[in-house]
C-alpha atoms as a PDB file:
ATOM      1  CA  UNK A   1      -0.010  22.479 -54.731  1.00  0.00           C
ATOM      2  CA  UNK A   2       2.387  23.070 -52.043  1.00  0.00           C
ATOM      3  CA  UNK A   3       2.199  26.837 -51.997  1.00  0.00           C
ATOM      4  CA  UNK A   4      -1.404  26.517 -51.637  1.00  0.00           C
ATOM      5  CA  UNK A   5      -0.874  23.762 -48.635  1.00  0.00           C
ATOM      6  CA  UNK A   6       1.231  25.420 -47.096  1.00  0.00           C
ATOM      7  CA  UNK A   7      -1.244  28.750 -47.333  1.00  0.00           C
ATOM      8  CA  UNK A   8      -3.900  26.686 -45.957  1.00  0.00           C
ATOM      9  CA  UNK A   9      -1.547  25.485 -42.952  1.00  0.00           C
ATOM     10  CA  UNK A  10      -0.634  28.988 -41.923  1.00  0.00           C
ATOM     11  CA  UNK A  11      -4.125  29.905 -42.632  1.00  0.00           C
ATOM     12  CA  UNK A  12      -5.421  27.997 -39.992  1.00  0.00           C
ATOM     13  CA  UNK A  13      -2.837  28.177 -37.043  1.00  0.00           C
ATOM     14  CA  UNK A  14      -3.117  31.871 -37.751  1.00  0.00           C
ATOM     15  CA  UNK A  15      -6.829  32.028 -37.260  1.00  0.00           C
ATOM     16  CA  UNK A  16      -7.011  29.725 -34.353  1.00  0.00           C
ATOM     17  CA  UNK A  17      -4.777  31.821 -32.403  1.00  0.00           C
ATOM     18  CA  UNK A  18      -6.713  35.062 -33.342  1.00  0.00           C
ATOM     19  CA  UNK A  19     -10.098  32.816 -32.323  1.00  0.00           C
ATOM     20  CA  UNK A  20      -8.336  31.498 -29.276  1.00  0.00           C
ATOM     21  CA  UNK A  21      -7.546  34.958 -27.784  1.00  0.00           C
ATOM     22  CA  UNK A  22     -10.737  36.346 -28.747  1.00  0.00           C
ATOM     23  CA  UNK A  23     -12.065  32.885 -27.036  1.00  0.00           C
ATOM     24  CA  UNK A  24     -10.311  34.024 -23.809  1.00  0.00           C
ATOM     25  CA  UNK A  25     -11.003  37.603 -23.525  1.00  0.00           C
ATOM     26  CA  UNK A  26     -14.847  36.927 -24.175  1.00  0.00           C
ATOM     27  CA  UNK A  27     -15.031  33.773 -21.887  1.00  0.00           C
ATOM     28  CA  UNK A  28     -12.603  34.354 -18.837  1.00  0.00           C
ATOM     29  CA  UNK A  29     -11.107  37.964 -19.388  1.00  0.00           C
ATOM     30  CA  UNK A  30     -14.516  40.525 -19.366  1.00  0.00           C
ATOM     31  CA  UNK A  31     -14.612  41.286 -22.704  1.00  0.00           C
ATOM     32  CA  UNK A  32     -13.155  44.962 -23.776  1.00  0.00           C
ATOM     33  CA  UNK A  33     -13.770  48.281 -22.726  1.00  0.00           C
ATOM     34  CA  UNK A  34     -11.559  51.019 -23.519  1.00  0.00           C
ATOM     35  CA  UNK A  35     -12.390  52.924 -20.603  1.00  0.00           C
ATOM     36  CA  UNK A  36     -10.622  55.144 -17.488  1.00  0.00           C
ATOM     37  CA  UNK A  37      -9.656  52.355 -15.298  1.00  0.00           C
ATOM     38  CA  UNK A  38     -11.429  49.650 -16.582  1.00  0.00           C
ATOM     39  CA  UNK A  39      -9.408  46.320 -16.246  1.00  0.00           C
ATOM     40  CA  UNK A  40     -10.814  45.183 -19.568  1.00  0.00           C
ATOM     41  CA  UNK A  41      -8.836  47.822 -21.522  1.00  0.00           C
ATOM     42  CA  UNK A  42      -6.101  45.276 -20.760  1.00  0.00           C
ATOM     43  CA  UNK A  43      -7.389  42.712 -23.222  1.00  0.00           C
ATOM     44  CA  UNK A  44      -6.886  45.193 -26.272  1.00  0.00           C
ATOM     45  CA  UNK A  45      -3.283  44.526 -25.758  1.00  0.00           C
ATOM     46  CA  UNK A  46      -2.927  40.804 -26.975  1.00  0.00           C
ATOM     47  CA  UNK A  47      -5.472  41.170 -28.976  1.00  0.00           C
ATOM     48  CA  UNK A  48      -4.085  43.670 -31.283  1.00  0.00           C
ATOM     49  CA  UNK A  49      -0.868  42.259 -30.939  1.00  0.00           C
ATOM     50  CA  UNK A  50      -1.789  38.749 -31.771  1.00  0.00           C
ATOM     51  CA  UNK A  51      -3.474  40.711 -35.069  1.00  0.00           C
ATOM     52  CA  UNK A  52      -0.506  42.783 -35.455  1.00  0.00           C
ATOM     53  CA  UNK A  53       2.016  40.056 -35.658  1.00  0.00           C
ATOM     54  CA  UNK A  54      -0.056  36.944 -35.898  1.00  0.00           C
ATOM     55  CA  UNK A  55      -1.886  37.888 -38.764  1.00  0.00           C
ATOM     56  CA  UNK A  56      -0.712  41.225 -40.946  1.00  0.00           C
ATOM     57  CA  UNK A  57       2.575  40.618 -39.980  1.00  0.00           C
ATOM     58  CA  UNK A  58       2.595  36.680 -40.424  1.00  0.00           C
ATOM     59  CA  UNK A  59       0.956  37.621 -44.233  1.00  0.00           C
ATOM     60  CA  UNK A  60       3.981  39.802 -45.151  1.00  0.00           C
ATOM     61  CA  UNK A  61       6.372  37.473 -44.149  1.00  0.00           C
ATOM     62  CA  UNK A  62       5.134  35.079 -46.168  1.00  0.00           C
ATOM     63  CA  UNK A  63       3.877  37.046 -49.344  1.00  0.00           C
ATOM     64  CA  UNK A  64       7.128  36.831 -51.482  1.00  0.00           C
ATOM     65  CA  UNK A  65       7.025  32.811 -50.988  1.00  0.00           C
ATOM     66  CA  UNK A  66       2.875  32.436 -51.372  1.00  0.00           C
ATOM     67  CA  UNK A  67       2.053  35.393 -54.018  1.00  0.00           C
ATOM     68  CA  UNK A  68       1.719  33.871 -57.894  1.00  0.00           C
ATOM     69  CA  UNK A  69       2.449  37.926 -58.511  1.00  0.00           C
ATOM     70  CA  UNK A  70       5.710  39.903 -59.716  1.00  0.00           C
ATOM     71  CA  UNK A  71       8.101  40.531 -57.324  1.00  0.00           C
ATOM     72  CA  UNK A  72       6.903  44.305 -57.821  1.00  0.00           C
ATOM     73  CA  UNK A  73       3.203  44.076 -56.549  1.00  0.00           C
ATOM     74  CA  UNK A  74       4.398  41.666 -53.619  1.00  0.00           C
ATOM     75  CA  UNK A  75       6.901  44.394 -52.393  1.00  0.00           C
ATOM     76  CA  UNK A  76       4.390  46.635 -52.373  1.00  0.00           C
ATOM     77  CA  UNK A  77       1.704  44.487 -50.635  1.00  0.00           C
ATOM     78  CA  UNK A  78       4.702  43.115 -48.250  1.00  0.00           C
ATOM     79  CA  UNK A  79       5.510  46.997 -46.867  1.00  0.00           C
ATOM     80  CA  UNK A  80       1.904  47.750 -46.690  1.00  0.00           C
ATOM     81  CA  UNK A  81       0.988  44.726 -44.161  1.00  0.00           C
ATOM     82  CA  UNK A  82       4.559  45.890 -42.038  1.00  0.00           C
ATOM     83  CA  UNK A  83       2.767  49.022 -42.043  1.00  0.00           C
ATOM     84  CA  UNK A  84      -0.470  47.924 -41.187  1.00  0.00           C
ATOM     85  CA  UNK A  85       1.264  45.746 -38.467  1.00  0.00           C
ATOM     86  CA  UNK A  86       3.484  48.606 -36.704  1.00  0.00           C
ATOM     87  CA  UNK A  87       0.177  50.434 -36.400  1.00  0.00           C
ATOM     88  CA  UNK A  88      -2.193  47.734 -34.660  1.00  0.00           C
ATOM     89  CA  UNK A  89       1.205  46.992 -32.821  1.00  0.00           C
ATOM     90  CA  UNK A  90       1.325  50.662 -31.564  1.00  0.00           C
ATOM     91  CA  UNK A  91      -2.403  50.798 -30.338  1.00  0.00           C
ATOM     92  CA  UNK A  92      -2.033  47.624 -28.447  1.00  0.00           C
ATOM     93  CA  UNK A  93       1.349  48.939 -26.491  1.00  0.00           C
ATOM     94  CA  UNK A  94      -0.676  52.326 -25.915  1.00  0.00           C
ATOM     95  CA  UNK A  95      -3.892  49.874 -24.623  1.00  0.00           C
ATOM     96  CA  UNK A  96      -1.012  47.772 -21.982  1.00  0.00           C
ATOM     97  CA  UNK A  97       0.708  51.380 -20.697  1.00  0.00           C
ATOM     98  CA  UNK A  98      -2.629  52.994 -20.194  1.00  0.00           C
ATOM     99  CA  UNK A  99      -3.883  50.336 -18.321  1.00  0.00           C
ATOM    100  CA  UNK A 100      -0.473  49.745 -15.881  1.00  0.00           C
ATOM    101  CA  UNK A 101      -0.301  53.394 -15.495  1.00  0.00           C
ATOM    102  CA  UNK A 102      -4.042  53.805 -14.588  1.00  0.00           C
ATOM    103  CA  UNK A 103      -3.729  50.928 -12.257  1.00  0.00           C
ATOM    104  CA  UNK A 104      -0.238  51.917 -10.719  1.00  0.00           C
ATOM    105  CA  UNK A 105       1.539  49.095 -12.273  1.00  0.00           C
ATOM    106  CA  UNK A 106       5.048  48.959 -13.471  1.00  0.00           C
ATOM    107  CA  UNK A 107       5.959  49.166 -17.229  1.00  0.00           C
ATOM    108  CA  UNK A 108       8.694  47.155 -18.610  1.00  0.00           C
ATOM    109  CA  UNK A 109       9.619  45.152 -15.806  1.00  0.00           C
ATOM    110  CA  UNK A 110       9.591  41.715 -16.915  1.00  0.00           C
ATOM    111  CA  UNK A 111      10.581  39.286 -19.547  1.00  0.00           C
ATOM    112  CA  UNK A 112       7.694  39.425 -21.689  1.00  0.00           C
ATOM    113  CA  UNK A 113       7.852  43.446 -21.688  1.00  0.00           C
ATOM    114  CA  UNK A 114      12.087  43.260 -22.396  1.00  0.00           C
ATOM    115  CA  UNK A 115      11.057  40.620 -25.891  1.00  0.00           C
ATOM    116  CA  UNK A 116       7.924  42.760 -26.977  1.00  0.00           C
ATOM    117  CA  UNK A 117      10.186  45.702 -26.940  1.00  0.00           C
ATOM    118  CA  UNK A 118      12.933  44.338 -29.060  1.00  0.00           C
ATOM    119  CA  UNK A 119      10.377  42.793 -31.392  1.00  0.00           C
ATOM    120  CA  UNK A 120       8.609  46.018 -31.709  1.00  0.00           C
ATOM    121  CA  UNK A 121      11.693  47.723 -32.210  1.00  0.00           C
ATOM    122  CA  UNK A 122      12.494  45.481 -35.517  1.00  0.00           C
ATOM    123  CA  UNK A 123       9.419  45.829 -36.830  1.00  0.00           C
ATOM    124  CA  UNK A 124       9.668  49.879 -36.968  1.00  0.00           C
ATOM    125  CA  UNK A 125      13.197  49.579 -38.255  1.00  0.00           C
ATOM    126  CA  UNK A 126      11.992  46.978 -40.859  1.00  0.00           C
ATOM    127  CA  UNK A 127       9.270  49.539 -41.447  1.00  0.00           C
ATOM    128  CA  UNK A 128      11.442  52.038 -41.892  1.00  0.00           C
ATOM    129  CA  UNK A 129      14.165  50.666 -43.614  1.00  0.00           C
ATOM    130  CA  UNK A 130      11.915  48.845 -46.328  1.00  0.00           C
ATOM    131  CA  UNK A 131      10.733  52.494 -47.768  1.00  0.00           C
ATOM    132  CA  UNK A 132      13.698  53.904 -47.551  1.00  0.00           C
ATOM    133  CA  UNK A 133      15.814  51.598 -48.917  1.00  0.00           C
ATOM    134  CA  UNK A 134      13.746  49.237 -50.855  1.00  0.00           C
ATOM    135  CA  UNK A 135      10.565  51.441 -52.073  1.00  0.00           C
ATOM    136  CA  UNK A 136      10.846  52.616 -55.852  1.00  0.00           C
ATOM    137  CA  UNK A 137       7.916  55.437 -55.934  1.00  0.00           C
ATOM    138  CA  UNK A 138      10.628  57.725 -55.769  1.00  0.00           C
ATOM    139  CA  UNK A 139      14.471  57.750 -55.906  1.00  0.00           C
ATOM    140  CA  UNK A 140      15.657  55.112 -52.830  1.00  0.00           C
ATOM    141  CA  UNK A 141      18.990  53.667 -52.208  1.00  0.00           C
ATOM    142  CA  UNK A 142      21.673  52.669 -54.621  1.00  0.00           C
ATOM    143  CA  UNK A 143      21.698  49.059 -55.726  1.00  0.00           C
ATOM    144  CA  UNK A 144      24.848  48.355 -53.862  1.00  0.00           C
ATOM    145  CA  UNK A 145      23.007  49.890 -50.544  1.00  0.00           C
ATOM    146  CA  UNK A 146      19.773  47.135 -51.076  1.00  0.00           C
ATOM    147  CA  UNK A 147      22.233  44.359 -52.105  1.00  0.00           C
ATOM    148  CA  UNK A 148      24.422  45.178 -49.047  1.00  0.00           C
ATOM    149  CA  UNK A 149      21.445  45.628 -46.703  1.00  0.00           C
ATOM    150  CA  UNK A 150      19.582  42.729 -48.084  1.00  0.00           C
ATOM    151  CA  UNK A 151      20.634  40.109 -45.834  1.00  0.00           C
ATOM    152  CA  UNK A 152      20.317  41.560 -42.939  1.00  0.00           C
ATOM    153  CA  UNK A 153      16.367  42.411 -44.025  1.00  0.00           C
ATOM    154  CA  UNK A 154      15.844  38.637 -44.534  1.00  0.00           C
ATOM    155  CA  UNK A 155      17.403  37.907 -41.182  1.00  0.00           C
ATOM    156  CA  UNK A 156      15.809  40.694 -39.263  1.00  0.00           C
ATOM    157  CA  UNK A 157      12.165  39.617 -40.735  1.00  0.00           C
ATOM    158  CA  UNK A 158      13.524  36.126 -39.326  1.00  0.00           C
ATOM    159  CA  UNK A 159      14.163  37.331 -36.000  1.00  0.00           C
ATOM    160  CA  UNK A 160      10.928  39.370 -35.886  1.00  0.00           C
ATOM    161  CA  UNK A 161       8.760  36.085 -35.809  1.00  0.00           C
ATOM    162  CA  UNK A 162      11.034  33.965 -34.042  1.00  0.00           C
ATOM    163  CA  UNK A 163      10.962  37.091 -30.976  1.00  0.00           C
ATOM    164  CA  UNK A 164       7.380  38.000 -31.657  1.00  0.00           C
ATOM    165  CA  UNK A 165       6.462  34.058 -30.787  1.00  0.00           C
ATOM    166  CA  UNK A 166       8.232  34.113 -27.997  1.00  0.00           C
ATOM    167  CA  UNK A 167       6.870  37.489 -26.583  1.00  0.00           C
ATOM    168  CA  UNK A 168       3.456  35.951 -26.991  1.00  0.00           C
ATOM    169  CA  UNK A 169       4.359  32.680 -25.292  1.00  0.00           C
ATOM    170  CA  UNK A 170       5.474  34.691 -22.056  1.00  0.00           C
ATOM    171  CA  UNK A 171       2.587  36.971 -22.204  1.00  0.00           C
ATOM    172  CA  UNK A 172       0.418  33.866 -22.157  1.00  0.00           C
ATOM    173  CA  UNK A 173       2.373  32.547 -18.941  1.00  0.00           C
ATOM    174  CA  UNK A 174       2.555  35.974 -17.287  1.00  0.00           C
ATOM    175  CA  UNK A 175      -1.150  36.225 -17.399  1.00  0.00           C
ATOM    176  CA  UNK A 176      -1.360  32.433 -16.435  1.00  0.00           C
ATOM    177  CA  UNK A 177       0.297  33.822 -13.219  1.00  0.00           C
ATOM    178  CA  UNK A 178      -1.650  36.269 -12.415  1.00  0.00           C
ATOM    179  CA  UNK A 179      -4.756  34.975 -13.501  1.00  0.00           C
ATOM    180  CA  UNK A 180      -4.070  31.161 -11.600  1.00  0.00           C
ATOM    181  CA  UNK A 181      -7.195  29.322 -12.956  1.00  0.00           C
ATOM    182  CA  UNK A 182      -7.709  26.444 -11.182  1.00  0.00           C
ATOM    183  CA  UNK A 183      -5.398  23.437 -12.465  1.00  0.00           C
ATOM    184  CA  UNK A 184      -7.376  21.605 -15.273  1.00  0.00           C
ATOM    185  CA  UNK A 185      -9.991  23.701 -15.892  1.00  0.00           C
ATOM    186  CA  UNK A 186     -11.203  25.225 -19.019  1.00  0.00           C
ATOM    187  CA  UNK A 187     -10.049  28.013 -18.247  1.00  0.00           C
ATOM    188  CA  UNK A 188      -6.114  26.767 -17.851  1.00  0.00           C
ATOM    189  CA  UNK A 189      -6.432  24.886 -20.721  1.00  0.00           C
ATOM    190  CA  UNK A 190      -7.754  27.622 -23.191  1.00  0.00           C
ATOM    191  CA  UNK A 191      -3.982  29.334 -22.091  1.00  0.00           C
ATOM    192  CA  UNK A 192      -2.283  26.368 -23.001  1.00  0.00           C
ATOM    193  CA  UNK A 193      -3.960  26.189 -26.129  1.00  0.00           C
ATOM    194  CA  UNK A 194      -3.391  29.568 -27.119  1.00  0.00           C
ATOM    195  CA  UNK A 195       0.100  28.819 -26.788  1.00  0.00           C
ATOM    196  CA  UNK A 196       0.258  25.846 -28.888  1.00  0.00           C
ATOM    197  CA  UNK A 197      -1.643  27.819 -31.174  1.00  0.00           C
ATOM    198  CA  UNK A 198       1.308  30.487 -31.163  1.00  0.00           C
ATOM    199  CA  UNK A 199       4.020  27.511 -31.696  1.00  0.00           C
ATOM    200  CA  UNK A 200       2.137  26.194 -34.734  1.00  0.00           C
ATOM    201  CA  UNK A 201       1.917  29.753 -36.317  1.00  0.00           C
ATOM    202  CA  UNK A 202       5.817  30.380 -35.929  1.00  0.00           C
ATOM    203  CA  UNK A 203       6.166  26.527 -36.670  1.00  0.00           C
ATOM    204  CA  UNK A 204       4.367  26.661 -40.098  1.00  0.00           C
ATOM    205  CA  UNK A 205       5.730  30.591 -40.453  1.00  0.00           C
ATOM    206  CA  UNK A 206       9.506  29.227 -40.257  1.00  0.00           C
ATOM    207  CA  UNK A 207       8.716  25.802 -42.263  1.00  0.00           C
ATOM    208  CA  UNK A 208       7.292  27.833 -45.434  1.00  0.00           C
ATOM    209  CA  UNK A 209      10.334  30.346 -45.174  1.00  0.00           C
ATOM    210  CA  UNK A 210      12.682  27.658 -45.743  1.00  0.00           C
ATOM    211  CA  UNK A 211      11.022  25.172 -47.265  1.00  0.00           C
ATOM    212  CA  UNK A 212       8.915  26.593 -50.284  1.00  0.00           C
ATOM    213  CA  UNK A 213      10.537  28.357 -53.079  1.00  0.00           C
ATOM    214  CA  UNK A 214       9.771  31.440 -54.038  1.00  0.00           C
ATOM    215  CA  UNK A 215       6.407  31.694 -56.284  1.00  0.00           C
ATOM    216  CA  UNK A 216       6.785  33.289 -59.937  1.00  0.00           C
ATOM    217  CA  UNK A 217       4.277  34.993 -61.674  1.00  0.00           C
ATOM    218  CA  UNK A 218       2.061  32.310 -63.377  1.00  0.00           C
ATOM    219  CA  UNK A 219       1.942  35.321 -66.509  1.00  0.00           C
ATOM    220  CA  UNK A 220       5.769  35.334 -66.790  1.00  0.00           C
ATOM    221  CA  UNK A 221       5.506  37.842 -69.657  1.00  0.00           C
ATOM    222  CA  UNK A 222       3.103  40.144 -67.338  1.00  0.00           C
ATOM    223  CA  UNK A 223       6.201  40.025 -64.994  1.00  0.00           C
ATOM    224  CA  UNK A 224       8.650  41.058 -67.357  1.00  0.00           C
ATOM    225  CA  UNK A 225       6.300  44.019 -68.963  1.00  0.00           C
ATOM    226  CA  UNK A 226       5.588  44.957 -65.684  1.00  0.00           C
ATOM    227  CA  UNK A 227       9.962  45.121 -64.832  1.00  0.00           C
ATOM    228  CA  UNK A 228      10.393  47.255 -68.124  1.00  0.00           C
ATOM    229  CA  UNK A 229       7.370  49.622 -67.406  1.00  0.00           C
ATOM    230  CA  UNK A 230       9.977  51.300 -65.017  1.00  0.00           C
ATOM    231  CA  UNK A 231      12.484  53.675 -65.195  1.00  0.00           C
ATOM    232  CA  UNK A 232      15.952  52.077 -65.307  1.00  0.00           C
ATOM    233  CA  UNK A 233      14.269  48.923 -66.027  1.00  0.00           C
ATOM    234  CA  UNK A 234      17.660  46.858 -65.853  1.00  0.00           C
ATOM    235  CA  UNK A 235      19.132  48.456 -62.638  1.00  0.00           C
ATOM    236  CA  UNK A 236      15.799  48.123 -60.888  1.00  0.00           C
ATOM    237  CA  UNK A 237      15.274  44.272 -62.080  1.00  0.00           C
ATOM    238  CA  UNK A 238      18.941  43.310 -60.332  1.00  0.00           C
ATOM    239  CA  UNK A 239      18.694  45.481 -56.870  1.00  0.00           C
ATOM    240  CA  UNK A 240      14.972  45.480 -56.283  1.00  0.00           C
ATOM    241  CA  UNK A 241      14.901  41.395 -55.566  1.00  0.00           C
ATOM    242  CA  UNK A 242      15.754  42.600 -51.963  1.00  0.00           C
ATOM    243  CA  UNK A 243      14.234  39.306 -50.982  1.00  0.00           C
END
């Protein structure tokens, strides 16, 4: 019951942030046009990020704590959403630099720019690291490399939502400034919302990586067939719990 709570909590903050944004863009922002310099090719950029890390990302995070599956099939699944999320990640960056270039605007000048980059950053490296250290389709690392690199995995997936939260948060306020609805209007308050919205995701994001245990298979003999169906079945069983 409290893996399923706890999938209904994130669940919901997730999808009300995706709903907010889309809320915004449609409402106060001009919708989205991926045209030459059209200001509305702007609003791809939080939108595919807040899909990128909000959603894929926030999944993978959580998959090895929600997931009644062997640890196998969730490593799997867990490496294809990073994947997933480095590419809807990469089309919204493209969307922002198009947009400041076409418009004569800086890049990377700010706060907001300085976080996205070092959260982007992780989640390539995470990307990359997990198949090449952690994937078993073909020979990976040693088990003393994934035991040694383990921890810093765990922390680094960590840091990604903790930065990616607060690269959101300032995006929201940046575009509060340049925006400046009137005080107390709808449209202020559908910014402010969006940004609780992005506190209650990383809230509920941190709360189930520390709070809820790890989720077995239900089938506990599926799980250990499935181990043994491998090559090196007892190696792989000690250094592929990477997480």
């Amino acid at each position: 019951m409290k893996h399923l709570l706890s999938l209904i909590a994130f669940e919901i903050s997730a999808l009300l942030t995706l709903a907010l944004v889309i809320y915004w863009i449609e409402q106060y922002a001009g919708g989205m046009k991926w045209e030459y310099k059209n200001r509305s090719k702007f609003n791809y950029h939080p939108l595919l990020m807040i899909i990128a890390f909000v959603i894929v990302m926030g999944h993978s995070v959580i998959t090895f704590r929600i997931l009644p599956l062997a640890h196998r099939t969730k490593k799997y699944i867990h490496g294809t959403l990073n994947l997933v999320a480095a590419i809807f990640a990469t089309v919204g960056l493209v969307a922002v630099i198009q947009f400041h270039n076409e418009f004569n605007i800086p890049n990377f000048y700010s706060l907001h720019s300085w976080l996205g980059l070092v959260t982007l950053g992780i989640l390539y490296l995470q990307v990359l690291a997990g198949f090449g250290i952690f994937q078993d389709l073909f020979e990976g690392a040693r088990r003393e490399i994934r035991a040694a690199y383990k921890p810093w995995h765990v922390v680094a997936g960590i840091c990604m939502v903790t930065f990616a939260a607060c690269t959101m948060t300032t995006g929201v306020q940046e575009k509060y400034g340049f925006t400046n609805p009137e005080k107390f209007s709808s449209h202020a308050y559908a910014f402010n919302f969006l940004g609780l919205s992005i506190f209650l995701w990383v809230a509920t994001v941190i709360w189930i990586l520390i709070a809820v245990e790890k989720r077995e298979p239900e089938d506990a003999n599926y799980s250990e067939i499935e181990r043994e169906g491998t090559t090196n079945a007892g190696e792989e069983e000690e250094g592929d719990k990477e997480h």
